[in-house]
Protein backbone atom coordinates (compact mmCIF):
# COMPACT_ATOMS: atom_id res chain seq x y z
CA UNK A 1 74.58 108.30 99.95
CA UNK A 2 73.61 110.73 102.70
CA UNK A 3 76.97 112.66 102.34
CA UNK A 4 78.36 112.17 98.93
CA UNK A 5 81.81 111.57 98.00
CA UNK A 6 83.40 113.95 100.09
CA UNK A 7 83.60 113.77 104.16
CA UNK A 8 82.09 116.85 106.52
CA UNK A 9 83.39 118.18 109.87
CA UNK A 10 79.74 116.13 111.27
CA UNK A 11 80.80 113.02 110.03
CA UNK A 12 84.29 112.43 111.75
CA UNK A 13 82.94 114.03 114.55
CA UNK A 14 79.88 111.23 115.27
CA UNK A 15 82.84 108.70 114.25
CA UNK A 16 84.04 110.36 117.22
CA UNK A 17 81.57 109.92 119.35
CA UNK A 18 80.86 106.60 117.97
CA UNK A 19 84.68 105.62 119.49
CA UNK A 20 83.77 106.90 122.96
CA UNK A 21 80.59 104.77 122.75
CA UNK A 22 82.76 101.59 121.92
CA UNK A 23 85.16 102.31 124.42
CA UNK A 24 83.27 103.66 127.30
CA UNK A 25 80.78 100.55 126.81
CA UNK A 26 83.79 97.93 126.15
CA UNK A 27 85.27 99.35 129.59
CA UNK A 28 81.79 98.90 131.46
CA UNK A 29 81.74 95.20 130.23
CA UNK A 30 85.15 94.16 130.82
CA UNK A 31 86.04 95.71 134.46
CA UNK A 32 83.66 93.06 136.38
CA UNK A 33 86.38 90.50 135.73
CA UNK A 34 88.80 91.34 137.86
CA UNK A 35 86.43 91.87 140.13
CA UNK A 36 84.87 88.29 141.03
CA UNK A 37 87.26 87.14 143.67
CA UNK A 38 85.88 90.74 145.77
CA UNK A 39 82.08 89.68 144.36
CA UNK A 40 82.31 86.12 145.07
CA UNK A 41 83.57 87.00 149.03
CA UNK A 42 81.12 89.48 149.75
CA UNK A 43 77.91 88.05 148.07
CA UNK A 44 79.53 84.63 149.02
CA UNK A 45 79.06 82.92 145.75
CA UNK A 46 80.45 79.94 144.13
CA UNK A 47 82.97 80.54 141.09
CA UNK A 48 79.82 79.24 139.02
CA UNK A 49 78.03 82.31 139.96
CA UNK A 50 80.82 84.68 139.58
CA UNK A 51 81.32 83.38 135.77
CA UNK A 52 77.04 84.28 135.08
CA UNK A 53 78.21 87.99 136.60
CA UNK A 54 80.69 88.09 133.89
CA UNK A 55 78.73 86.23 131.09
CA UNK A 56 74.95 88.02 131.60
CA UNK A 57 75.93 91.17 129.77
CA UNK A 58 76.86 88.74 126.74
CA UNK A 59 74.02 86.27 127.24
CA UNK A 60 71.90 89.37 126.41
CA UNK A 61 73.81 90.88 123.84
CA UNK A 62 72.86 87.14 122.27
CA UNK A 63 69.01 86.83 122.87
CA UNK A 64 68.13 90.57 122.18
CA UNK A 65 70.60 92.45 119.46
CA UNK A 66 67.90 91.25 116.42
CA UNK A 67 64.80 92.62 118.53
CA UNK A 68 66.28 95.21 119.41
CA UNK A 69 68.19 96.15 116.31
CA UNK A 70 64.81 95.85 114.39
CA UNK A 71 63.14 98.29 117.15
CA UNK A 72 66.42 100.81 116.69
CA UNK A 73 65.63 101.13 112.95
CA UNK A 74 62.33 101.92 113.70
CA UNK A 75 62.94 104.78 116.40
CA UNK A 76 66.08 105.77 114.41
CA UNK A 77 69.45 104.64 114.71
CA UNK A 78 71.03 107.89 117.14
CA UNK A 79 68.07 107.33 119.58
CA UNK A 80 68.53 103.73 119.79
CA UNK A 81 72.33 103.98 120.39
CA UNK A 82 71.59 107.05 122.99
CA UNK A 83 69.60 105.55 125.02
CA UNK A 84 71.13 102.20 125.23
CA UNK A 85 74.54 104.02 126.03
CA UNK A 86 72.36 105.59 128.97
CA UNK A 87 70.84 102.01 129.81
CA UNK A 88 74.66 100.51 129.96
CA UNK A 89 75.88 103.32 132.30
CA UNK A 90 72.67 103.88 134.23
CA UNK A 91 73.02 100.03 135.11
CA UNK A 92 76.59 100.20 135.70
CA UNK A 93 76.02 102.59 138.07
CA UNK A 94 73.23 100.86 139.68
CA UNK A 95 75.56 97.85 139.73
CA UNK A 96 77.80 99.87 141.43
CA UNK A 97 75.61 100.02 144.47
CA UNK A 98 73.92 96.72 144.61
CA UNK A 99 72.81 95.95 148.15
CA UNK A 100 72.30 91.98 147.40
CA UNK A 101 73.04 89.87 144.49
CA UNK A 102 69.72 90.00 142.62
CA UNK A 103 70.38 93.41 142.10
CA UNK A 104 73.70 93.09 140.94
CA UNK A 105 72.36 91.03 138.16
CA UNK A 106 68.90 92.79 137.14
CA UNK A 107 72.16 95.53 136.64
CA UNK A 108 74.60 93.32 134.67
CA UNK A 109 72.07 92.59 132.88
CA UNK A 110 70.67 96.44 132.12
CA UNK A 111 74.30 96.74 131.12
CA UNK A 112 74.19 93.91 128.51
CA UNK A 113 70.74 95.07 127.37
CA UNK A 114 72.63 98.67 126.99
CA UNK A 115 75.34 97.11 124.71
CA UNK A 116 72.83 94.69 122.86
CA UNK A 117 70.99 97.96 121.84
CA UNK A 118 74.41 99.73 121.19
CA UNK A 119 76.69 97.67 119.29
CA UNK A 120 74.75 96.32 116.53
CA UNK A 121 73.61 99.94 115.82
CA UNK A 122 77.04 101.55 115.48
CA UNK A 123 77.93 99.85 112.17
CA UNK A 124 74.80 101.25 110.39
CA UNK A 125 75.78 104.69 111.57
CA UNK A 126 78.99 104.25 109.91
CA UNK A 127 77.50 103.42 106.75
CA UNK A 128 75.18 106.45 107.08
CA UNK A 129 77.64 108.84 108.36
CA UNK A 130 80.54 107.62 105.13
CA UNK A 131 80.31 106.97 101.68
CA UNK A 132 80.41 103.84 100.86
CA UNK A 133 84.18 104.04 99.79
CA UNK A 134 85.20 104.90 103.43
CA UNK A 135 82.86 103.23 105.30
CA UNK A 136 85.10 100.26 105.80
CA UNK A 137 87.82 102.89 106.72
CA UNK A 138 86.16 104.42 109.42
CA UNK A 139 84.60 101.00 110.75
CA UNK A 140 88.00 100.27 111.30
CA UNK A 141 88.74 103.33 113.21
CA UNK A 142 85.63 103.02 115.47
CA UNK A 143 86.44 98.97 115.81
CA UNK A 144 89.80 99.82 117.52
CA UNK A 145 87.77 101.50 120.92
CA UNK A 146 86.27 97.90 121.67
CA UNK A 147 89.30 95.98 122.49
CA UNK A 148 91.19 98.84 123.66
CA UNK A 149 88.19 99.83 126.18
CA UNK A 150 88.22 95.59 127.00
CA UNK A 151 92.18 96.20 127.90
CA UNK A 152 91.47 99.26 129.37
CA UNK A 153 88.82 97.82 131.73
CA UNK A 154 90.63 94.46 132.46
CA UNK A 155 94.40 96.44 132.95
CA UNK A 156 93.39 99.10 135.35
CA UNK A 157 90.75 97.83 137.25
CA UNK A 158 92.83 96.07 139.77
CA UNK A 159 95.33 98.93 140.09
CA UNK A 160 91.78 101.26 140.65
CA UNK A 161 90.91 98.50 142.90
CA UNK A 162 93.97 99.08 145.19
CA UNK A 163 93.21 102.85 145.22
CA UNK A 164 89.82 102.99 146.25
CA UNK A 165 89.93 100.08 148.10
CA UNK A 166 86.48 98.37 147.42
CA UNK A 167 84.93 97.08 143.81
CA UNK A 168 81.83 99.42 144.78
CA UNK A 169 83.97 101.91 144.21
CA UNK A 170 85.38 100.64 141.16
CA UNK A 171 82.26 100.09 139.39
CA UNK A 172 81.33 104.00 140.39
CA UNK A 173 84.65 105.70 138.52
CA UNK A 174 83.77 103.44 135.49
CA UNK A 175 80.32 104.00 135.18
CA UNK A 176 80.93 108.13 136.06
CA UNK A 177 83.32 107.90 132.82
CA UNK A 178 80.39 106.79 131.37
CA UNK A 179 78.32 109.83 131.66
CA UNK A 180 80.40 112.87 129.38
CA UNK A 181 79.91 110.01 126.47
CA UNK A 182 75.82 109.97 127.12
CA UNK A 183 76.05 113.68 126.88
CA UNK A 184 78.62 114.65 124.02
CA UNK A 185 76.44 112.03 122.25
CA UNK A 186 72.88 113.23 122.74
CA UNK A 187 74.38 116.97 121.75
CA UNK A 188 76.70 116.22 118.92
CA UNK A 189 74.80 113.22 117.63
């Protein structure tokens, strides 16, 4: 076990950063949602369409977590989860501002790519980061950032929505929260 029975100050601080990664990530994936009815008018898309916006990210999560969960262990686990966190909010914000649809959706699915290198990685740092009497613990802990971030994305999207006034804009604030998670990561981690 990498850190014995007993629990360092670097430990609970990449379980930390490990909850920011969930959450920012979970937020990134969920906000699109209520955002179809302002997608589907401007791009002028059927409701068919507007459902592949929402399901890309976990069409890709799907095909590509065991590739690219095979590749992470290979570069190393904090790499892999780095730069997929900066592939999920890079696309975000490219999503952010699409011109036309094809864009919009080589973006989702960057962001679903992102995740699919992400999520599937997080887990094993767990077990790294814990001994293995805590390591069910502190899953646990990290766990509760995805469906809060999936609340957090779906609840206050729309109210964003009637701030800013335009989903562009939307996708922008989410994807900027994105950012001081990429780089607390790549200096803590």
């Amino acid at each position: 076990m990498r850190w014995g029975h007993s629990i360092d100050s670097t430990s609970l601080w990449n379980l930390g950063c490990i909850w920011l990664v969930a959450l920012s990530l979970s937020i990134i994936m969920q906000c699109i949602s209520p955002l179809l009815p302002n997608l589907i008018i401007d791009f002028g898309l059927k409701h068919s369409m507007g459902g592949f916006l929402y399901s890309l990210p976990i069409l890709m999560v799907a095909l590509f977590s065991y590739p690219l969960g095979i590749i992470s262990d290979r570069i190393g686990l904090e790499i892999a989860v780095g730069c997929g966190a900066l592939m999920a909010v890079s696309s975000s914000l490219v999503q952010s501002l699409s011109p036309n649809f094809l864009l919009l959706v080589l973006s989702r699915a960057g962001v679903g790519l992102g995740f699919a290198t992400c999520f599937p990685n997080l887990p094993k740092l767990v077990k790294e980061n814990f001994p293995q009497h805590l390591t069910g613990t502190a899953t646990g802990l990290y766990t509760t950032a995805i469906p809060l971030g999936a609340g957090l994305g779906i609840a206050l999207t729309k109210p964003l929505l009637a701030v800013t006034g335009g989903w562009r804009e939307v996708l922008l604030i989410w994807s900027i929260t994105g950012i001081p998670v990429i780089v607390l990561w790549w200096i803590v981690v």
